[in-house]
N, C-alpha and C. Protein backbone atom coordinates (compact mmCIF):
# COMPACT_ATOMS: atom_id res chain seq x y z
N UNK A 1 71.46 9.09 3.47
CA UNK A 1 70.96 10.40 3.85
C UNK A 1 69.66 10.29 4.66
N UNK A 2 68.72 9.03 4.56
CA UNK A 2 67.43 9.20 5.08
C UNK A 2 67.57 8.50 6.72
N UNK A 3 68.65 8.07 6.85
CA UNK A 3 68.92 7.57 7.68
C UNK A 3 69.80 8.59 9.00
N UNK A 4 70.35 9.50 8.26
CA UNK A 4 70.93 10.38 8.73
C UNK A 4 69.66 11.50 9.29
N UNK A 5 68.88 11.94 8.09
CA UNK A 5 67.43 12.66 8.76
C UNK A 5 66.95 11.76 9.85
N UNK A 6 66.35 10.64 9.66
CA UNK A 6 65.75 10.26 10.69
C UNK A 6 66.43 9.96 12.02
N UNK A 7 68.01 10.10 12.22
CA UNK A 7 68.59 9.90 13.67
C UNK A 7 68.34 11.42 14.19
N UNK A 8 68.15 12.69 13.29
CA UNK A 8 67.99 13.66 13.43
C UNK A 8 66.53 14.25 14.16
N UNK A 9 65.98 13.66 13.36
CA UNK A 9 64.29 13.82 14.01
C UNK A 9 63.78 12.81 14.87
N UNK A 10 64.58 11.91 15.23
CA UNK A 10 64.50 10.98 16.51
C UNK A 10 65.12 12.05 17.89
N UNK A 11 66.00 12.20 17.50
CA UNK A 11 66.86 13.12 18.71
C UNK A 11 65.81 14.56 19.00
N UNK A 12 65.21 15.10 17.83
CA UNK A 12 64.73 16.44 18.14
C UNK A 12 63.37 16.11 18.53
N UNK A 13 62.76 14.79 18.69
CA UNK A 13 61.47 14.04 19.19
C UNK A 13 60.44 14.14 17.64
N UNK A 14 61.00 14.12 16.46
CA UNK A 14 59.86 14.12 15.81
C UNK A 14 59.01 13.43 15.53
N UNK A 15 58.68 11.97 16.23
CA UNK A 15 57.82 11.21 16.76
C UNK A 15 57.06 11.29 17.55
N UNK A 16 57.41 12.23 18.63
CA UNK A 16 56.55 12.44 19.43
C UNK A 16 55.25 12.89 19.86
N UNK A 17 54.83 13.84 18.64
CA UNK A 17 53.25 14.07 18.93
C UNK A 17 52.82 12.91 17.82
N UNK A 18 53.02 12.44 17.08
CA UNK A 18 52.50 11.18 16.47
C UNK A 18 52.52 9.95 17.50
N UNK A 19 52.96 9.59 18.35
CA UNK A 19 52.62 8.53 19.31
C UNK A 19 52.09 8.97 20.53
N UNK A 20 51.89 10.42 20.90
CA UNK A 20 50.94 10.59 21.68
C UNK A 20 49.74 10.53 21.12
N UNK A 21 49.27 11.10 19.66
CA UNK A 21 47.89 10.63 19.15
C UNK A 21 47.81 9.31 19.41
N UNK A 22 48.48 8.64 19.12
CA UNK A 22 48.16 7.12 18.97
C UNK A 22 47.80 6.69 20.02
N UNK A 23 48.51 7.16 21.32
CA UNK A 23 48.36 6.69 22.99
C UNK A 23 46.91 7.42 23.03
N UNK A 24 46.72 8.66 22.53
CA UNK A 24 44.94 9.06 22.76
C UNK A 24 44.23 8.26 22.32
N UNK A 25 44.46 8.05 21.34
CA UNK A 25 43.60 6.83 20.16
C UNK A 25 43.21 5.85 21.32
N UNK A 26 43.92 5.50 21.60
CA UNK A 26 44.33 3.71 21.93
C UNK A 26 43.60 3.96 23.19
N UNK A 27 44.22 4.65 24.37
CA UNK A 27 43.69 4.87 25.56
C UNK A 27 42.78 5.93 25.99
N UNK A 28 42.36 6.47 25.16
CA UNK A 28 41.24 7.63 25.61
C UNK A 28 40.99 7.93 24.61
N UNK A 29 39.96 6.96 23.95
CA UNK A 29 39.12 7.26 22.60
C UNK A 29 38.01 8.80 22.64
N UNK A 30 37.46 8.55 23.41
CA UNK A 30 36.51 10.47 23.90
C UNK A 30 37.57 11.35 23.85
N UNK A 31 38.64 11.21 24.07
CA UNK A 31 39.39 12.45 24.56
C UNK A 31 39.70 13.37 23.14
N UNK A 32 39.33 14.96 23.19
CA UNK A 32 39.86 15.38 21.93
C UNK A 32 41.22 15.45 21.65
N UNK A 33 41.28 14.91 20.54
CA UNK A 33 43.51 15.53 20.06
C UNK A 33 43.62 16.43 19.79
N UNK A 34 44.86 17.29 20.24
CA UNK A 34 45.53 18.50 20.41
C UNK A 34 46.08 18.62 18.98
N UNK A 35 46.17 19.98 18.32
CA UNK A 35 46.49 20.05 17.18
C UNK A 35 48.21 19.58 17.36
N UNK A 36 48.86 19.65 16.43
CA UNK A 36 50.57 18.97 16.60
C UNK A 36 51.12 20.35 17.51
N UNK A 37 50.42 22.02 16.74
CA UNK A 37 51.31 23.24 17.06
C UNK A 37 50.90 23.18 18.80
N UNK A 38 49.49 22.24 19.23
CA UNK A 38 48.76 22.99 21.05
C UNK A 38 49.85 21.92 21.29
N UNK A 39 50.03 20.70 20.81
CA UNK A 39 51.09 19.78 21.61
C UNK A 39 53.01 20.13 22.14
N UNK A 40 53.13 21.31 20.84
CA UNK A 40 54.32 21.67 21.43
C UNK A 40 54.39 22.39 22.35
N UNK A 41 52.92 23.46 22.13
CA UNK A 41 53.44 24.57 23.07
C UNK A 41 53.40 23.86 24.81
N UNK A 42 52.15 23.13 24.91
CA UNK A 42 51.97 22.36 26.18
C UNK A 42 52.97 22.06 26.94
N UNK A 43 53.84 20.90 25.88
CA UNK A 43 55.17 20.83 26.07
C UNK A 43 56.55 21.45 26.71
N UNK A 44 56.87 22.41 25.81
CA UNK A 44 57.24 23.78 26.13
C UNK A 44 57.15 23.92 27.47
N UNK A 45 55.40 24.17 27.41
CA UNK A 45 55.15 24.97 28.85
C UNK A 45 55.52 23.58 30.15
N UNK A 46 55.16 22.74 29.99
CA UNK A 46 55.32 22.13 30.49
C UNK A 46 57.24 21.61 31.06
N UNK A 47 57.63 21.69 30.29
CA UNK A 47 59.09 21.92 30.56
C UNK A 47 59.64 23.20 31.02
N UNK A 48 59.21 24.23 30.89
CA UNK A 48 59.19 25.39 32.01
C UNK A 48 58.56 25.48 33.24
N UNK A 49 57.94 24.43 33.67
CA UNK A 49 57.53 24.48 35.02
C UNK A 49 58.36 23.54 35.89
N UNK A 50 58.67 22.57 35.09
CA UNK A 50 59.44 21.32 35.27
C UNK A 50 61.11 21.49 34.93
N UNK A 51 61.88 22.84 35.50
CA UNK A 51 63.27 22.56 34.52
C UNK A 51 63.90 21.54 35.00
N UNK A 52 63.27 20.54 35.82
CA UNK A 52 64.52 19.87 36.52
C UNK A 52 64.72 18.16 35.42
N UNK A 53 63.94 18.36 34.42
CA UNK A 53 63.27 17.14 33.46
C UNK A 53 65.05 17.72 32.30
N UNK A 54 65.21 18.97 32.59
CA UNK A 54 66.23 19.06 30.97
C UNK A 54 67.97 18.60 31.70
N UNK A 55 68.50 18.85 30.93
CA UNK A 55 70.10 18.15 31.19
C UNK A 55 70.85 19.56 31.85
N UNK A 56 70.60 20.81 31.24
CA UNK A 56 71.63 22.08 31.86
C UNK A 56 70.66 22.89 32.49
């Protein structure tokens, strides 16, 4: 079953604002981190400016 969640939250990116902290960490120690909720919306927005990044 945990294996089954995690192919689940791989696919829906739930890694993903956890390894962008880490890439801030790592590569831009000054820089402030975005709470997890400013990282989706960014996102989001960011994929609405960009639709040509999604599959349909």
């Amino acid at each position: 079953m945990r294996g089954v969640a995690r192919w689940y939250s791989a696919i829906n990116g739930g890694q993903d604002y956890q390894r962008y902290v880490d890439h801030l960490r790592r590569t831009h120690p000054g820089c402030p981190i975005p709470t997890e909720r400013q990282y989706w919306r960014d996102r989001y927005a960011e994929a609405e400016r960009n639709p040509t990044t999604r599959c349909c």
